[in-house]
Protein backbone atom coordinates (compact mmCIF):
# COMPACT_ATOMS: atom_id res chain seq x y z
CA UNK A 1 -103.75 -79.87 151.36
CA UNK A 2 -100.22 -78.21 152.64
CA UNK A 3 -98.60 -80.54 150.54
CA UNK A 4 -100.89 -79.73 147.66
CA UNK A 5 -100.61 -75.87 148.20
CA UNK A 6 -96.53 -75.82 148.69
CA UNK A 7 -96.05 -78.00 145.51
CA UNK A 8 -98.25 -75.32 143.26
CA UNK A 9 -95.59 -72.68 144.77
CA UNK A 10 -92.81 -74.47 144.21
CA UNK A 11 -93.80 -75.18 140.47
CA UNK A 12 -94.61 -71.28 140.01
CA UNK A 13 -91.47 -70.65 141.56
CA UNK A 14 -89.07 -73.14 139.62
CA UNK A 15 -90.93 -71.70 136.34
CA UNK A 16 -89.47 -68.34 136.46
CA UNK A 17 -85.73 -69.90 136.59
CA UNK A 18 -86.43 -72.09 133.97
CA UNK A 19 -88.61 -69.40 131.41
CA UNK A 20 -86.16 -66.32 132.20
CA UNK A 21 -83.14 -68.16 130.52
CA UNK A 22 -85.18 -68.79 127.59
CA UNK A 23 -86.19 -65.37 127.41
CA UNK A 24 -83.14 -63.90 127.54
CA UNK A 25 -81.51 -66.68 124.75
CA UNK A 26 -84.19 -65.45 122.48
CA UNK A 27 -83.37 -62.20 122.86
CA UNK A 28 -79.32 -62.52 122.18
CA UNK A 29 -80.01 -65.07 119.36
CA UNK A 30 -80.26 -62.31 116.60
CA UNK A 31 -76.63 -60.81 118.54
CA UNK A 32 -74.50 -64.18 118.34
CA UNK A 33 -76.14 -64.55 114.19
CA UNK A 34 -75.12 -60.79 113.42
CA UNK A 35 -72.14 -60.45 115.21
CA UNK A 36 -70.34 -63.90 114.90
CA UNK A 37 -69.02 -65.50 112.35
CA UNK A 38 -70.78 -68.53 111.08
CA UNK A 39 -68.05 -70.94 112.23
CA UNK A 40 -68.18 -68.88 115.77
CA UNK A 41 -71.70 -69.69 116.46
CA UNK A 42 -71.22 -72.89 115.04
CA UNK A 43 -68.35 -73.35 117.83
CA UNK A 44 -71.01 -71.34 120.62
CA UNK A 45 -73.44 -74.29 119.76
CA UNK A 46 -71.27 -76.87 120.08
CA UNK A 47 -69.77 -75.46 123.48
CA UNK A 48 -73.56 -75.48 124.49
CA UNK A 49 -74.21 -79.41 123.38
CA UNK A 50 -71.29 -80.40 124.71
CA UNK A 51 -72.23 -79.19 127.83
CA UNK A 52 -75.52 -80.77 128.08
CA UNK A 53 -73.51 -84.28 127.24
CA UNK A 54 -70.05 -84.07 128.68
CA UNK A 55 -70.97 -82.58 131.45
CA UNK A 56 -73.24 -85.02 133.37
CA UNK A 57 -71.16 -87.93 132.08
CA UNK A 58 -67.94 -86.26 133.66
CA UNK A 59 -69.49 -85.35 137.22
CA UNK A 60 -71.27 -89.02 137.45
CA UNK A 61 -74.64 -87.31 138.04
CA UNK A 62 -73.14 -86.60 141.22
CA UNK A 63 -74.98 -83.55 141.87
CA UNK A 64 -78.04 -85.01 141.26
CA UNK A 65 -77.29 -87.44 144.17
CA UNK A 66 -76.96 -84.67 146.64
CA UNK A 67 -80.51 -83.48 145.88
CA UNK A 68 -82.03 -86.13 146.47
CA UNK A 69 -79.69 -87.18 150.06
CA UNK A 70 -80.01 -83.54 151.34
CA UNK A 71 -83.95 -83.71 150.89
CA UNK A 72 -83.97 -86.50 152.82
CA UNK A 73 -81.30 -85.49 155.72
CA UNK A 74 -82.79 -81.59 155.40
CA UNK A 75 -83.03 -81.49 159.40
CA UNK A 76 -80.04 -83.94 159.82
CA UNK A 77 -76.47 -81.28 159.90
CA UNK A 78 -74.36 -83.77 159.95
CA UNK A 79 -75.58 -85.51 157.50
CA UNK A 80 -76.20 -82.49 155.48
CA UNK A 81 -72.23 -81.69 155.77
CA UNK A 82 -71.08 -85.52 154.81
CA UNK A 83 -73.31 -85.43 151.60
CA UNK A 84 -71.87 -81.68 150.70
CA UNK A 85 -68.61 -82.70 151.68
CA UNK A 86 -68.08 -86.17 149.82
CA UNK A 87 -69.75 -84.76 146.66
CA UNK A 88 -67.75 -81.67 146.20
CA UNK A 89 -64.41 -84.23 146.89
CA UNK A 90 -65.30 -86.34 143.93
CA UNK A 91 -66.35 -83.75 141.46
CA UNK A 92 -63.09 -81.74 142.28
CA UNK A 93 -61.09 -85.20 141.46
CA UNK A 94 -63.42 -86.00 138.11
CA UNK A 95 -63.79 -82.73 137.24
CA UNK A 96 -59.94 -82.14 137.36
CA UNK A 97 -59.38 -85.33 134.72
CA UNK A 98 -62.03 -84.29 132.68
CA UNK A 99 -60.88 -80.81 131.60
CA UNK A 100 -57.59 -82.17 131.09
CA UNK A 101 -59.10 -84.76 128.98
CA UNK A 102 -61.10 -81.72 127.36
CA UNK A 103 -58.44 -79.49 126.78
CA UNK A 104 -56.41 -82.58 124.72
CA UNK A 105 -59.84 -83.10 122.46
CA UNK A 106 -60.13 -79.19 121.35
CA UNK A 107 -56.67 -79.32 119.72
CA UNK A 108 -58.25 -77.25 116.47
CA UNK A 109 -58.96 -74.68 118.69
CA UNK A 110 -56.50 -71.75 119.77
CA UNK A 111 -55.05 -72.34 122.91
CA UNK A 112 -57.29 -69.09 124.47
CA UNK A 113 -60.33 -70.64 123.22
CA UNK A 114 -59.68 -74.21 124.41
CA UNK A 115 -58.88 -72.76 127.75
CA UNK A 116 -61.83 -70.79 128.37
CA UNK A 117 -64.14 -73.12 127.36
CA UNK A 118 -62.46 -75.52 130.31
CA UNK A 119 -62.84 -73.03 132.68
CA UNK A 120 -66.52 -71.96 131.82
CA UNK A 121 -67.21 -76.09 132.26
CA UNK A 122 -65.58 -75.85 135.26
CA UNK A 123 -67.66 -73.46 136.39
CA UNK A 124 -70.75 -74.45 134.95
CA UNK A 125 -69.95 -78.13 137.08
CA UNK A 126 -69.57 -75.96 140.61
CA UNK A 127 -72.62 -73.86 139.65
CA UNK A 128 -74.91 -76.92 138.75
CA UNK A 129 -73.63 -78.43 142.14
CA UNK A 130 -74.65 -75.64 143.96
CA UNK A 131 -77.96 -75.06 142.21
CA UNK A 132 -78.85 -79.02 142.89
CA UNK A 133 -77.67 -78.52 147.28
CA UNK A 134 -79.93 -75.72 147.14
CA UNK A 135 -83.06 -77.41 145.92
CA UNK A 136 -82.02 -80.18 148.27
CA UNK A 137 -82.43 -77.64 150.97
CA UNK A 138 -85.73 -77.01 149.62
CA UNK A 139 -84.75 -73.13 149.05
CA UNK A 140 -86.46 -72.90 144.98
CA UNK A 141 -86.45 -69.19 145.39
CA UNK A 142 -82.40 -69.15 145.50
CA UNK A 143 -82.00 -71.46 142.95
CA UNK A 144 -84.71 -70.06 140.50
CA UNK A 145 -82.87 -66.11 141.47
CA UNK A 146 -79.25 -68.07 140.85
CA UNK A 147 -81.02 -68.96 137.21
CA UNK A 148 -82.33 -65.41 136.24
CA UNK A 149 -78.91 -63.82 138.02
CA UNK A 150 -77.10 -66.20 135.28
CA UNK A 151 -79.56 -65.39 132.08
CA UNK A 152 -79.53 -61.58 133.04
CA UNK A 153 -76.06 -61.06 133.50
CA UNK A 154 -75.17 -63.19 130.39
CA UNK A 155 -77.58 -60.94 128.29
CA UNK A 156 -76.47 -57.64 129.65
CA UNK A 157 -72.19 -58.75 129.64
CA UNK A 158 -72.91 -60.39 125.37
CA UNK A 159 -74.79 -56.88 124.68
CA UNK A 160 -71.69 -54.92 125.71
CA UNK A 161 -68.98 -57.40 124.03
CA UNK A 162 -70.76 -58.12 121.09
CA UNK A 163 -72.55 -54.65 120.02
CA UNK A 164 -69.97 -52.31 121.74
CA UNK A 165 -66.68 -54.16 122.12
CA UNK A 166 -67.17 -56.33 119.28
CA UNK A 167 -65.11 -59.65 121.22
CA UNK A 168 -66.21 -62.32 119.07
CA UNK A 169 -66.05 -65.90 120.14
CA UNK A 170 -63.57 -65.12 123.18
CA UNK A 171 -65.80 -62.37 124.51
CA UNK A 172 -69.08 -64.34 123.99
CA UNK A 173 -67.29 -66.92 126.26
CA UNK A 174 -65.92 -65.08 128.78
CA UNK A 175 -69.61 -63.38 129.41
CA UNK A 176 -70.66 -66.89 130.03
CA UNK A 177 -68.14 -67.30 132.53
CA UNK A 178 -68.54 -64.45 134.38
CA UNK A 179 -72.14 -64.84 134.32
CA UNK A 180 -71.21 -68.32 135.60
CA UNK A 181 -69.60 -66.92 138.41
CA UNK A 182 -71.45 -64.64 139.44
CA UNK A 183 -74.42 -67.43 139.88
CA UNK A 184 -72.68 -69.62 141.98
CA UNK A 185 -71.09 -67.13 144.07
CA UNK A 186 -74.68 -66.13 145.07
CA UNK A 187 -75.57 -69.74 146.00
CA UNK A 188 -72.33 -70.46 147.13
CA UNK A 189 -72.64 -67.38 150.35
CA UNK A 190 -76.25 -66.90 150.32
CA UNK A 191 -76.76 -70.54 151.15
CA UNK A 192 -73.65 -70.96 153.30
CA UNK A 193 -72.67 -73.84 151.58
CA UNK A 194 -68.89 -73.21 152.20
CA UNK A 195 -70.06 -73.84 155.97
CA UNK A 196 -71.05 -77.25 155.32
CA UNK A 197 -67.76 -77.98 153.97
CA UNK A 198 -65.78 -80.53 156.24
CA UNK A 199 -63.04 -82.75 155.88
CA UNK A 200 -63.59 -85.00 158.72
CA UNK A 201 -66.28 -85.65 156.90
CA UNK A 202 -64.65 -88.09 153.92
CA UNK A 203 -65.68 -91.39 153.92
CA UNK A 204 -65.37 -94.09 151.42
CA UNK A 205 -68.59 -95.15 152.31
CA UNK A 206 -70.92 -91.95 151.74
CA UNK A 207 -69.00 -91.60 148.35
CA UNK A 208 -69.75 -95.27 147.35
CA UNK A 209 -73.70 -94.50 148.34
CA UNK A 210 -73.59 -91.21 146.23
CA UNK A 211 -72.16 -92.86 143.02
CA UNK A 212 -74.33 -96.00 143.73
CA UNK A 213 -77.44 -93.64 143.26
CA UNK A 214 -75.90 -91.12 140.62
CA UNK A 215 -74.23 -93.77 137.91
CA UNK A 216 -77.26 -95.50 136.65
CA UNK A 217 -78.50 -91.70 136.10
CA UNK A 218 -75.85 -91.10 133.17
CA UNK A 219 -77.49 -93.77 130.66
CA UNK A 220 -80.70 -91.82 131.34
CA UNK A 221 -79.53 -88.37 130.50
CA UNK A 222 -77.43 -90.01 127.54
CA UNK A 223 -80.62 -91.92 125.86
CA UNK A 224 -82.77 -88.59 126.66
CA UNK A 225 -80.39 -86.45 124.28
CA UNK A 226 -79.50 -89.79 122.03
CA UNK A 227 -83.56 -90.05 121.57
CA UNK A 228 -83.60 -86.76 119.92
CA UNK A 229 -80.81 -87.39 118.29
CA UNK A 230 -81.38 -90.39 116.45
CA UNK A 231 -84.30 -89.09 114.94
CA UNK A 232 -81.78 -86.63 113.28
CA UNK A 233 -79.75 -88.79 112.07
CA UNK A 234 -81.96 -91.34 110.40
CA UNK A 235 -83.86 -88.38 108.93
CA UNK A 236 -80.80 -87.27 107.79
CA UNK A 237 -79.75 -90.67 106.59
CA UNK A 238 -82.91 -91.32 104.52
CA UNK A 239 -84.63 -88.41 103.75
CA UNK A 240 -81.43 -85.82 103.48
CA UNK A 241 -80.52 -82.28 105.27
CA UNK A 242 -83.77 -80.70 104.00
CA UNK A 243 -86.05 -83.15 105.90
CA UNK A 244 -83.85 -82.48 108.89
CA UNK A 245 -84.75 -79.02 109.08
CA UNK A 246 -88.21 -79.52 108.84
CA UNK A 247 -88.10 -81.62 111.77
CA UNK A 248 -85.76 -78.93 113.64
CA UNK A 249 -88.59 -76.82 112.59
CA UNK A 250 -91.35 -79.23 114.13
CA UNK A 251 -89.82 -79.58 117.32
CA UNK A 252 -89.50 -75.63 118.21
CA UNK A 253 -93.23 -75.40 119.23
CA UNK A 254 -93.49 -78.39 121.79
CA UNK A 255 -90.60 -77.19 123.40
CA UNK A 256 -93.23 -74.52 125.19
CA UNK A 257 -94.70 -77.92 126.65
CA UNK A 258 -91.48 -78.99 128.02
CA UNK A 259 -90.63 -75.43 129.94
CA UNK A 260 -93.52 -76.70 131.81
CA UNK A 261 -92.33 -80.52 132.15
CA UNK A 262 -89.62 -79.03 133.46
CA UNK A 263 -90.51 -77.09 136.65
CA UNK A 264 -93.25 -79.88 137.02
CA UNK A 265 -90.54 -82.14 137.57
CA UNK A 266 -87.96 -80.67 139.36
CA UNK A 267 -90.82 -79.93 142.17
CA UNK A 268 -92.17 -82.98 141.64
CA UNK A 269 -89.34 -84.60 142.60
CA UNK A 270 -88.69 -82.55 145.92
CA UNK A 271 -92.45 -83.36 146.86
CA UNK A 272 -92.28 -87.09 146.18
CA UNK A 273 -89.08 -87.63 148.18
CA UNK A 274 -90.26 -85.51 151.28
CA UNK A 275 -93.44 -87.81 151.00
CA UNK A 276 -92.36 -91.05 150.64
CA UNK A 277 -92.51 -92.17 154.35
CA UNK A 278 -95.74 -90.66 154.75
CA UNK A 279 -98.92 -92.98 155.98
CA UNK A 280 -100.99 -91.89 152.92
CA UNK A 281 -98.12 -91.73 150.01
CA UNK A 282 -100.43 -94.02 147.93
CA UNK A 283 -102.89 -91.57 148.07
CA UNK A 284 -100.72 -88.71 147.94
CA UNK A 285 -98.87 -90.22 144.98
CA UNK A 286 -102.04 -91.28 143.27
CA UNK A 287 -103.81 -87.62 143.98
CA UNK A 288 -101.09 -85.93 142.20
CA UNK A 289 -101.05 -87.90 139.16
CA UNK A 290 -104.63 -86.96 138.69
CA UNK A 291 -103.78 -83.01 138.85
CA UNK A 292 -100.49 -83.54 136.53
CA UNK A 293 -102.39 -85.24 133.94
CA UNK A 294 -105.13 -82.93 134.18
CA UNK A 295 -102.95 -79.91 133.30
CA UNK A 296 -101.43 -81.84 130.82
CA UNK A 297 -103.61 -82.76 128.78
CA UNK A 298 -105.38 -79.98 129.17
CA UNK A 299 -102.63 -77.54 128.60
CA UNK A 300 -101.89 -80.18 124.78
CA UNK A 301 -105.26 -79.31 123.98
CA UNK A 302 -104.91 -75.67 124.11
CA UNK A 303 -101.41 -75.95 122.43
CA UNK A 304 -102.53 -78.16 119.79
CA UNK A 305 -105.66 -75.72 119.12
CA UNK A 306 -103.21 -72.88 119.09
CA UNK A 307 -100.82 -74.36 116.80
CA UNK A 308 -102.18 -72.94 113.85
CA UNK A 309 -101.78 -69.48 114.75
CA UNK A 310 -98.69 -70.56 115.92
CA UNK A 311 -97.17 -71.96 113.22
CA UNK A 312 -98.07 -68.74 111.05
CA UNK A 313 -97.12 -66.00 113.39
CA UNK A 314 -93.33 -67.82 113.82
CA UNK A 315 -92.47 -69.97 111.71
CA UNK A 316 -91.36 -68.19 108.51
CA UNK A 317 -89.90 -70.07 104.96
CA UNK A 318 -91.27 -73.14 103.35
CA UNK A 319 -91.78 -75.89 106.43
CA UNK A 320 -95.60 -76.79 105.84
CA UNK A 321 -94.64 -79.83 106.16
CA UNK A 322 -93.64 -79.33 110.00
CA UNK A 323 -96.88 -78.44 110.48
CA UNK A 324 -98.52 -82.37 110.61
CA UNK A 325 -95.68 -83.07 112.98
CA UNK A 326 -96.06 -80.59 115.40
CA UNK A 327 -99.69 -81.91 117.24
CA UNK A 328 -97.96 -85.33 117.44
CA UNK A 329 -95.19 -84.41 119.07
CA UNK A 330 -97.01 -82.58 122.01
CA UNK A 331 -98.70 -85.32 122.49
CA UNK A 332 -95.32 -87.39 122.55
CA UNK A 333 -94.18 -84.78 125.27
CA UNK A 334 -97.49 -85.10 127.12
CA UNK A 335 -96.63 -89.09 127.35
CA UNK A 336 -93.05 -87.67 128.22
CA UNK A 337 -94.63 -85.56 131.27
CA UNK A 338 -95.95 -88.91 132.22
CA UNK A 339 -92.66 -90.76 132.59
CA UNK A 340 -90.94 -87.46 134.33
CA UNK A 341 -94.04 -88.28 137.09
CA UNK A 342 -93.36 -91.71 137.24
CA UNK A 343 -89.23 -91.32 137.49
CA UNK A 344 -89.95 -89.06 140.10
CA UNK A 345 -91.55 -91.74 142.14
CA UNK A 346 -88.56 -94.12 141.18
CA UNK A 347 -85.88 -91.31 142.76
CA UNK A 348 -88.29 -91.10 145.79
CA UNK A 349 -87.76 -95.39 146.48
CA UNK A 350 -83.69 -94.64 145.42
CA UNK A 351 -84.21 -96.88 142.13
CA UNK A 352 -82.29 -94.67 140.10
CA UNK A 353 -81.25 -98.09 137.67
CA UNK A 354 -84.62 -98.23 136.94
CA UNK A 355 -84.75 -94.85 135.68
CA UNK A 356 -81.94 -95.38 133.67
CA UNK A 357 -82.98 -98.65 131.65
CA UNK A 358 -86.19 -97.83 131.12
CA UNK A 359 -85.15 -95.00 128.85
CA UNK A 360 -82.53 -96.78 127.35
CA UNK A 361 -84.84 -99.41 126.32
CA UNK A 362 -87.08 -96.21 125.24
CA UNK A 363 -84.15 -94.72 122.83
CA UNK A 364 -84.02 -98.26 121.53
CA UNK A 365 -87.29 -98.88 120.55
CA UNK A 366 -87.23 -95.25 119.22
CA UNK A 367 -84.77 -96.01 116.76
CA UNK A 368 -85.85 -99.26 115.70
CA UNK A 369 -89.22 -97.89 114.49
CA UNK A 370 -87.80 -94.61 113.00
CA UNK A 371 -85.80 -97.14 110.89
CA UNK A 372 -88.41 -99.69 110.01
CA UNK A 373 -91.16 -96.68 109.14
CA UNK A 374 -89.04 -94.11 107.62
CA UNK A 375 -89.08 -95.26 103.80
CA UNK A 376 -92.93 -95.58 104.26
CA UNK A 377 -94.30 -92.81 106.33
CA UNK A 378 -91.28 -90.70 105.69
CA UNK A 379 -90.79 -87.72 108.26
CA UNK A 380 -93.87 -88.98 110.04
CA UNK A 381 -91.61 -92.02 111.33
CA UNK A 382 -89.18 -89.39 113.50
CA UNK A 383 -92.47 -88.19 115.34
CA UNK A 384 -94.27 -91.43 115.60
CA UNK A 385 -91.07 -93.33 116.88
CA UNK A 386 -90.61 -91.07 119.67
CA UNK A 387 -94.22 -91.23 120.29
CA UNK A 388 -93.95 -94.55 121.06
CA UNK A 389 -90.79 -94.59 123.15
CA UNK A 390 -92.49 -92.94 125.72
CA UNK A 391 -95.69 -94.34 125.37
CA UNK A 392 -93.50 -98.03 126.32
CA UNK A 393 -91.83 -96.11 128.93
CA UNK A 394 -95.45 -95.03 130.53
CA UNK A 395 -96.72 -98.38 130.23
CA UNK A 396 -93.80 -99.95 131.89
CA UNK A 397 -92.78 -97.41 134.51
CA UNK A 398 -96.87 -97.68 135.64
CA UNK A 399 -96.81 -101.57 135.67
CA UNK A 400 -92.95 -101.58 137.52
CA UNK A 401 -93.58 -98.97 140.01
CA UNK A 402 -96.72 -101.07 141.68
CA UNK A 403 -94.56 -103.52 142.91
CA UNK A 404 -93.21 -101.26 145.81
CA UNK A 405 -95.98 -97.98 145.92
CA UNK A 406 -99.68 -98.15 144.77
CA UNK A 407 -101.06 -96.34 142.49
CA UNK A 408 -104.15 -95.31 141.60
CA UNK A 409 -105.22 -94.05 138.53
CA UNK A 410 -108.36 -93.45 137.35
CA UNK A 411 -109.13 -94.82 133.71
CA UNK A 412 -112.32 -92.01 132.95
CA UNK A 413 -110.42 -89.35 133.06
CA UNK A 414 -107.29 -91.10 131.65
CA UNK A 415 -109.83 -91.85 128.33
CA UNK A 416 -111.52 -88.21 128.74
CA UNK A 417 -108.17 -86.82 128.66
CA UNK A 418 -106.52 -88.74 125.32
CA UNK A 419 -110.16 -88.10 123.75
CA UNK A 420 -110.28 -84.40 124.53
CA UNK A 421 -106.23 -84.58 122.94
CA UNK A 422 -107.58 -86.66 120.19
CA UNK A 423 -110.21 -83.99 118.80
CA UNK A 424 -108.25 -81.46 119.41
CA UNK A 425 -105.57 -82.78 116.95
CA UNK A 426 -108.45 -83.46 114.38
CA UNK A 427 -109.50 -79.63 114.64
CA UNK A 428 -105.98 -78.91 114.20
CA UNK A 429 -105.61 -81.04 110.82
CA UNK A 430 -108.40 -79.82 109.45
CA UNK A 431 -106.74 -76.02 108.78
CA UNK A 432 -109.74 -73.99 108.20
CA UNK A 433 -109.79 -70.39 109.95
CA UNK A 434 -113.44 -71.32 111.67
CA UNK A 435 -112.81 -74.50 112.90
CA UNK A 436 -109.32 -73.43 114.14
CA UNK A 437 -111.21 -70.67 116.06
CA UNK A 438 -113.57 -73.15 117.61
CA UNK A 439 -110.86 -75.52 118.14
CA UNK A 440 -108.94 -73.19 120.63
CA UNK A 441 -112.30 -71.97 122.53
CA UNK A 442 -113.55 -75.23 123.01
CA UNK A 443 -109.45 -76.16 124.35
CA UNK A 444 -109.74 -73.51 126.83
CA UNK A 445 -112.58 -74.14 128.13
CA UNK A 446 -112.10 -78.17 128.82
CA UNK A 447 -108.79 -76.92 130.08
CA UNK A 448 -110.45 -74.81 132.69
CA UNK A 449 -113.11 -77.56 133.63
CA UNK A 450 -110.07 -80.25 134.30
CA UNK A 451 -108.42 -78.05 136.21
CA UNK A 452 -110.67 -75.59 137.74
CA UNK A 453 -109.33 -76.63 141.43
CA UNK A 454 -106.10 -75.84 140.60
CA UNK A 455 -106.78 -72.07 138.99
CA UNK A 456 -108.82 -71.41 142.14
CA UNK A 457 -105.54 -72.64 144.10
CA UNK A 458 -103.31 -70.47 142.34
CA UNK A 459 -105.52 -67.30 142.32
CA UNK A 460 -106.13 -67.65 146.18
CA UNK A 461 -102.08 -68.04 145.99
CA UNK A 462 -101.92 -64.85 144.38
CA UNK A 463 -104.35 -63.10 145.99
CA UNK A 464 -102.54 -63.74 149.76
CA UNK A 465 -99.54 -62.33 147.86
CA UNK A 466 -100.99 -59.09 146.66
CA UNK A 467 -102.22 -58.92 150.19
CA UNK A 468 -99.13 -58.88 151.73
């Protein structure tokens, strides 16, 4: 029950660093579109995808690696200091090449420009390193605070240079780098990380272990961001720019599902690492499946109800056509919360290369059936395709991961679930006021049936907190 009870806090926790930075992006999206230029956002964007590529392919997925070594050696100092140690060696020396490397690429760019982008990945490397020791050492609060520190101070700094300065694509840089800063300085002395910091400590050895787990990481991360990718492209490719935004447009809704995906997994990591030499992990394992795929597919149901009302109250322009894609790709991201649980299970045993080609062989698959379907489903290929990629990588993550864990999962309330999902789509397609209305009642109330432990959890949660 601790177990239980400590991973609902740490999800609750990890969701307020992960929902304040969208927050705050929503709010300084009409600042960057007013008061940039079109080719400055344009160049803000870029700086921003770049990041989420070049980034983990230039650290090796390093930090990553420390995460899940410090959760395991939490108690251990030495240890502790040899993982902290080793990793922040290599970054320095990749890290180093890389904005070099970087630097040389943005040649277009004026030389200011080029340079602060380097240093603002530079910083955004040290930060993420910091932010991954700290949820190693099991201390969410600090990273989740070093997340809203970052988002807040960002906002506040792009108000001043934008609206009262008037800095352009320089300024709108250098309040990410500050913000930056500022982030992993917290970390950096809250945390005493400095103190773990020894050079005795270098060892070819504990540097071969940490890019033996982090390297097979990088195709994963790739073929994630690749996977959404392709179905650009190929849309773009067939069905021309137009199409493309429509998708753009259908993919802005599910994203709420994801925000949850996202603290799910990063705690669901932490959990199954510090339980995988436990007597009853099988059980353990097999007892949270049931309560992820309970919130879920509850929580699709109630999004899918909802996006009707939605879809009206945000989206704005002629995209009707997003609208059919939408309910089918929540349900791709519900088969995509699946996979996170199961890759969490497969960083828990150290199989990271697992990870890593079962999502390439995802992306592929992806593609290959966007291609085939495209000139006969049109747009409906992009969200079927990815459908399917992680509906293989479900079905062979399950069947790989019995080989070294058991578990058990219980096929009622896997059928309940994709039924309840099911009907709730229909209701959905269907577009009538009435039936829209009944569609989201009914929703809630499964929702609250499948999950009814886990509300009473939280509220007795919240109630010892108000208490205190």
């Amino acid at each position: 029950m601790e177990r239980e009870t400590n991973f609902v806090k740490s999800t609750l926790i990890l969701i307020i660093g992960i929902v304040m930075p969208k927050i705050t992006s929503f709010i300084t999206l009409p600042l960057y579109t007013a008061y940039l230029t079109k080719a400055e956002y344009g160049t803000y964007d870029l700086i921003l995808t770049l990041s989420s590529l070049f980034i983990p392919i230039a650290t090796l997925m390093l930090p990553h690696a420390a995460f899940r070594f410090l959760i395991e050696y939490q108690k251990d100092e030495e240890e502790k200091k040899r993982i902290v140690t080793n990793t922040f060696l290599v970054l320095l020396a990749m890290a180093s090449v890389s904005i070099v490397v970087l630097y040389m690429c943005l040649f277009n760019m004026s030389n200011l420009t080029r340079f602060l982008i380097c240093l603002y990945f530079l910083l955004d490397v040290a930060t993420g390193t910091c932010q991954q020791i700290s949820r190693g050492l099991s201390k969410n609060r600090e990273y989740s605070l070093s997340a809203v520190i970052l988002a807040l101070t960002n906002m506040i700094l792009v108000v001043v240079a934008l609206c009262i300065l008037n800095t352009g694509i320089n300024g709108v840089l250098w309040c990410l780098i500050i913000a930056t800063f500022c982030s992993g300085v917290y970390l950096l002395f809250h945390l005493k990380i400095i103190s773990l910091f020894n050079i005795k400590y270098i060892k070819k050895k504990y540097v071969k272990a940490l890019l033996l787990y982090s390297w097979p990481l990088i195709p994963n991360n790739i073929s994630s961001w690749a996977m959404n990718m392709s179905d650009k492209l190929v849309v773009l490719s067939f069905l021309g720019v137009e199409a493309n935004a429509v998708l753009a447009v259908a993919h802005k809704l599910p994203q709420i599902l994801m925000l949850v995906q996202n603290a799910f997994t990063m705690s669901w990591q932490e959990s199954a690492v510090l339980s995988v030499r436990d007597k009853d992990v099988s059980e353990y394992y097999s007892k949270m499946f049931r309560i992820l795929y309970n919130v879920m597919s509850g929580a699709t149901m109630v999004l899918i109800a909802g996006t009707p009302v939605m879809f009206t109250l945000l989206i704005r322009g002629n995209y009707d056509e997003a609208f059919y894609q939408v309910p089918i790709y929540f349900i791709a991201f519900f088969f995509s919360c699946i996979s996170t649980y199961l890759g969490g299970i497969y960083l828990a045993y150290k199989k990271s290369f697992n990870v890593g080609i079962t999502t390439v062989v995802s992306a592929i698959i992806n593609l290959v059936v966007n291609i085939v379907l495209i000139r006969y489903i049109g747009l409906f290929a992009a969200s079927l395709s990815t459908l399917c990629g992680y509906v293989f990588i479900d079905i062979y993550r399950y069947i790989d991961v019995q080989k070294f864990v058991r578990i058990k999962f219980d096929i009622k309330q896997i059928i309940v679930g994709l039924l309840g999902i099911g009907f709730s789509c229909a209701l959905c397609y269907m577009r009538q006021t009435a039936v829209d209305a009944i569609n989201i009642i009914v929703s809630l109330i499964i929702c609250c049936l499948f999950n009814k432990d886990i509300i009473k959890k939280m509220l007795k949660i919240a109630k010892c907190k108000l208490a205190k």
